[in-house]
Protein backbone atom coordinates (compact mmCIF):
# COMPACT_ATOMS: atom_id res chain seq x y z
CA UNK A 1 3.15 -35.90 62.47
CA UNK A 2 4.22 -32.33 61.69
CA UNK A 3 5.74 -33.33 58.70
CA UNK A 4 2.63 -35.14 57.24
CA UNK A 5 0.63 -31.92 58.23
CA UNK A 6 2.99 -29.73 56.38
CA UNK A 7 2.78 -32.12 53.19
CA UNK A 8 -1.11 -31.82 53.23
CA UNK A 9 -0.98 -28.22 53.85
CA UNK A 10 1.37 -27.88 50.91
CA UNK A 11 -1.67 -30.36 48.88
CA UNK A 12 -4.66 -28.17 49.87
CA UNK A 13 -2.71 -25.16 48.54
CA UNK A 14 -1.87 -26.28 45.19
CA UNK A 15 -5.19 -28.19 44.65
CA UNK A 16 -6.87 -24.57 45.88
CA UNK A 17 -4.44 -23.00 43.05
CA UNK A 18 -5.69 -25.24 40.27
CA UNK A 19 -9.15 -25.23 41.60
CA UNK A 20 -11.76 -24.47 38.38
CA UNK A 21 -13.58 -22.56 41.51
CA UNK A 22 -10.48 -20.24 41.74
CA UNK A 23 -11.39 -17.39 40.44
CA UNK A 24 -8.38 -16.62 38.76
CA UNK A 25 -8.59 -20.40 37.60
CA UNK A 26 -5.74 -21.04 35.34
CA UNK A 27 -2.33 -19.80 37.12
CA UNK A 28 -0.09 -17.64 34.59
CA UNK A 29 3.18 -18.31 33.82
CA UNK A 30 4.76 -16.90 37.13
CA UNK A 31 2.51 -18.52 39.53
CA UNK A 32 3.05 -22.18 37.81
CA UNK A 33 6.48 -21.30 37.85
CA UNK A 34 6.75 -20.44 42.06
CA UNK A 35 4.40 -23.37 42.63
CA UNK A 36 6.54 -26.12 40.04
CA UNK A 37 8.10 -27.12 43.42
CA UNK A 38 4.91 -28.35 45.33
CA UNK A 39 3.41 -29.86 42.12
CA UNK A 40 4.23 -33.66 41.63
CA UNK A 41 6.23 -34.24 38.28
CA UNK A 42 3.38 -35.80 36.61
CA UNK A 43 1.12 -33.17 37.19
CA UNK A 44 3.56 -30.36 36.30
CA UNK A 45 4.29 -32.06 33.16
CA UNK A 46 0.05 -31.75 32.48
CA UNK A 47 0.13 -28.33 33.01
CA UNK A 48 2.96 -27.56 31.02
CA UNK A 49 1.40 -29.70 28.11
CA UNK A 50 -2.45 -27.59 28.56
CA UNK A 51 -0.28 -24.12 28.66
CA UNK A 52 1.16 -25.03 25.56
CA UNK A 53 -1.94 -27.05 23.87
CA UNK A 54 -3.63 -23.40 24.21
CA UNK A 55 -0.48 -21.67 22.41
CA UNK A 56 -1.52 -24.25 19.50
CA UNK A 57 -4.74 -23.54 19.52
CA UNK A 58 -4.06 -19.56 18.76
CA UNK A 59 -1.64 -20.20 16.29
CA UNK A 60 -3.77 -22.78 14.52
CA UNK A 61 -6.48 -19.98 14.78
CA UNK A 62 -4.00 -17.07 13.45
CA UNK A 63 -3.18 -19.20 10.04
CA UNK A 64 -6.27 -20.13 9.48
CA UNK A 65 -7.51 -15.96 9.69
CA UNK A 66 -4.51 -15.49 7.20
CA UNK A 67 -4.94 -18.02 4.51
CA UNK A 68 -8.65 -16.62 4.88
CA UNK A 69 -8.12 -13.21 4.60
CA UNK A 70 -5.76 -14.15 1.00
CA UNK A 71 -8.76 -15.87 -0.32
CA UNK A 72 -11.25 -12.88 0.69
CA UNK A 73 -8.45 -10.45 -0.81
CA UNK A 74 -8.25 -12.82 -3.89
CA UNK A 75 -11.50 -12.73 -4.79
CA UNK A 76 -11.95 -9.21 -4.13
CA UNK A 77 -8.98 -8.74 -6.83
CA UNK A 78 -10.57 -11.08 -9.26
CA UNK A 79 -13.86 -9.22 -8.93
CA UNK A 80 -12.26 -5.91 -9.71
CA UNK A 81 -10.84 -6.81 -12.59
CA UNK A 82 -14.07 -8.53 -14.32
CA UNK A 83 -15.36 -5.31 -13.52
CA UNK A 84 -12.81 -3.30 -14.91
CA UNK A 85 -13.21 -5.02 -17.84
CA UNK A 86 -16.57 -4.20 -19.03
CA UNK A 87 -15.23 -0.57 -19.53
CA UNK A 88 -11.80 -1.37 -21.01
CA UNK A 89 -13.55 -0.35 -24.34
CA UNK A 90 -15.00 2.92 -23.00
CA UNK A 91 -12.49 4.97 -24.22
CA UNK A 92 -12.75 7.13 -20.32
CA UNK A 93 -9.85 8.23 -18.84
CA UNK A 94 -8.42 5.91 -16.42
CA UNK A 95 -6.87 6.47 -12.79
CA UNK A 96 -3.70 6.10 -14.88
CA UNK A 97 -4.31 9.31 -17.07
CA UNK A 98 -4.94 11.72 -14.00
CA UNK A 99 -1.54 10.33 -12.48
CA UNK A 100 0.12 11.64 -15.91
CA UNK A 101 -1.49 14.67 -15.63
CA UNK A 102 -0.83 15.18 -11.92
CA UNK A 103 -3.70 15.24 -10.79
CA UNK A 104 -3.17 12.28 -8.69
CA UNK A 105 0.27 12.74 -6.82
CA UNK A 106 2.27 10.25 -6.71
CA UNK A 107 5.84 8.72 -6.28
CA UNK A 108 7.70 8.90 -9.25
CA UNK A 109 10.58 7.01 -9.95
CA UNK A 110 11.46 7.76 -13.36
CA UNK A 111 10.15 10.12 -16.06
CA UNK A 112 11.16 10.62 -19.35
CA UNK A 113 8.72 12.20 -22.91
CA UNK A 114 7.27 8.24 -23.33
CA UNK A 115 6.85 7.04 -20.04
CA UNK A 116 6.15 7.65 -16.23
CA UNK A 117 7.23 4.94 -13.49
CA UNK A 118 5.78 5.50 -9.90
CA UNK A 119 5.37 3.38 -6.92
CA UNK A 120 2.37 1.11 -6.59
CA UNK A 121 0.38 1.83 -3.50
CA UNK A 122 -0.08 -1.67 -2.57
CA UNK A 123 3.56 -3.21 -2.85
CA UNK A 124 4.30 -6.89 -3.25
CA UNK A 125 7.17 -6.36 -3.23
CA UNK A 126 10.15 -3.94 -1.22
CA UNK A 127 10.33 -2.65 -4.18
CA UNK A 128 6.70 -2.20 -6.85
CA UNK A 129 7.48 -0.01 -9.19
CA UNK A 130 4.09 0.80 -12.51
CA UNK A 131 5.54 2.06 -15.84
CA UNK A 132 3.45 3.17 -18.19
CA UNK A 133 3.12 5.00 -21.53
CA UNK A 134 2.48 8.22 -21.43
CA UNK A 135 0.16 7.99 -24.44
CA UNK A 136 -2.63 5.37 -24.87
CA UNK A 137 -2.64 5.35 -28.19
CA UNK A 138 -5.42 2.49 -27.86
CA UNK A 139 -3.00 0.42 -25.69
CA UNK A 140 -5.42 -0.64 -22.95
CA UNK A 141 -3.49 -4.01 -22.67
CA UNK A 142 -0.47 -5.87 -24.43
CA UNK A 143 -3.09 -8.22 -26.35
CA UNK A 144 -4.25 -5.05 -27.89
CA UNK A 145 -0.41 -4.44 -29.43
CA UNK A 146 -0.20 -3.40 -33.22
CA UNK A 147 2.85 -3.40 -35.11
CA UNK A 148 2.97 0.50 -34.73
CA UNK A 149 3.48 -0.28 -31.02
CA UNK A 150 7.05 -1.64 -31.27
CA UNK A 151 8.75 1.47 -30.26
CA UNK A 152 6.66 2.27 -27.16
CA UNK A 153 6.92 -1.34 -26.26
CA UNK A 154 10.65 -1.52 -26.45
CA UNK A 155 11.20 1.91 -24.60
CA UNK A 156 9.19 0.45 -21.83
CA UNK A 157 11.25 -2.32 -21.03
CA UNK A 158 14.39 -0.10 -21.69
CA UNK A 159 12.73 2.16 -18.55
CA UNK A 160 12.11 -0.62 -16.75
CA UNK A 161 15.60 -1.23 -16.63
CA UNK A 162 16.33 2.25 -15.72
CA UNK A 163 13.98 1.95 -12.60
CA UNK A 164 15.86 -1.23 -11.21
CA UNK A 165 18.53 0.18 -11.78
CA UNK A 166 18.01 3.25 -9.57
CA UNK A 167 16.33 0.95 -6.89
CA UNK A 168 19.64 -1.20 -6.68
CA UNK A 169 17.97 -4.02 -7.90
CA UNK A 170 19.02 -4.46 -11.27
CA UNK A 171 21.19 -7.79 -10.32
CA UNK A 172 17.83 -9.34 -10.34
CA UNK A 173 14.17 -8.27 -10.23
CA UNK A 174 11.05 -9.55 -12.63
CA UNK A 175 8.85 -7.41 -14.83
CA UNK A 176 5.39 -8.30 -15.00
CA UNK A 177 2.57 -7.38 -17.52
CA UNK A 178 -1.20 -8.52 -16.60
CA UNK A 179 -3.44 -8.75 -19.93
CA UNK A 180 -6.81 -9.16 -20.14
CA UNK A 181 -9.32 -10.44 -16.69
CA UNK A 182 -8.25 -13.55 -15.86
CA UNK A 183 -5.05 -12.36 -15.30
CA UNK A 184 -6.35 -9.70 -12.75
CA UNK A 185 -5.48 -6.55 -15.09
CA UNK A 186 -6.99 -3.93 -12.98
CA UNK A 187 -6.68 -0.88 -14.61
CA UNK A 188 -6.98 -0.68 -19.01
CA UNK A 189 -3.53 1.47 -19.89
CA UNK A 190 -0.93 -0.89 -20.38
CA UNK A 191 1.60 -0.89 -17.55
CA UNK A 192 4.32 -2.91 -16.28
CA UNK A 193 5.05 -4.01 -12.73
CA UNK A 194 8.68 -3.85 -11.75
CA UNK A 195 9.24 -6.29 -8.42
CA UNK A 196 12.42 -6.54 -6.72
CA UNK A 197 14.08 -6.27 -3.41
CA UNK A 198 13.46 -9.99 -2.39
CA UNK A 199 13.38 -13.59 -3.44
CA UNK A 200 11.33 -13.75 -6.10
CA UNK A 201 9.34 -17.78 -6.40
CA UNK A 202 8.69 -19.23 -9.24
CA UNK A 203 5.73 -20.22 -10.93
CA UNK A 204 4.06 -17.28 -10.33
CA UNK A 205 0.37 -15.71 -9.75
């Protein structure tokens, strides 16, 4: 007799502790841990399976905010860059212009008379690295090139080599020129990106 009052006893208490009128209503981790011994396997193996249904649930809800988020940040980008070019033309200085100057600090890499190569302030990559001409020279974007660009042209991929090689990446990296809006060229003075520091995928963009 004691021993079947003991076994309800040890029932009441564990139906109490899973009770949806418990206020703390779903035990944490510890107290379904201390109370695995009273619960019958069945019913242990249901908890165990809601616990980690719920740890599904958030991580399901976690990718889905991230693959949003690279849309909303995707379209964002492409906006900017339609908008950037309906003044591509204007002849105004760019963003670009008041970093040669100094007016805009930033962190340069390499400098030489041609070109300046700083870090781009939203890396995607360990290592982002602009280089850009020093002069316009009407140079907005590579599908503006004229033969009387050769020489800048070729000294800019010479300096790009010069940055990846002082950021220990010159075993392999990628240089990347955007030209024109649909491929998201943000600002109108030609520049190069220099990426490196991981594995790089291919196709890109």
């Amino acid at each position: 007799m004691a021993a079947v009052t003991s076994s309800l006893l040890r029932s009441s208490i564990t139906l109490r502790a899973l009770s949806p009128f418990n206020p703390l209503k779903r035990p944490n981790s510890t107290r379904l841990f201390q109370s695995s011994f009273q619960l019958p396997v069945r019913q242990l193996l249901a908890e165990l399976f809601r616990h980690l249904t719920s740890s599904v649930s958030f991580l399901r809800f976690i990718c889905t905010f991230r693959a949003m988020s690279r849309v909303s940040a995707t379209h964002d980008e492409e906006a900017a860059a339609r908008a950037a070019a309906t003044e591509a033309n204007s002849g105004a200085p760019t963003i670009f212009d008041k970093i040669i100057s100094k007016e805009i600090p930033s962190s340069i890499v390499y400098e030489d008379e041609k070109v300046l190569a700083f870090r781009d302030i939203n890396p995607q990559a360990p290592v982002h690295v602009l280089v850009i001409p020093k002069l316009r020279d009407g140079l907005t974007e590579l599908g503006k090139a004229e033969p009387r660009h050769e020489d800048i042209l070729g000294h800019l991929l010479h300096a790009s080599k010069i940055v990846a090689e002082k950021e220990g990446i010159v075993d392999g990296f990628r240089v990347v020129i955007n030209s024109g809006a649909t491929a998201c060229q943000s600002v109108y003075h030609l520049h190069l990106h220099v990426l490196g520091g991981r594995q790089l995928k291919w196709p890109p963009g």
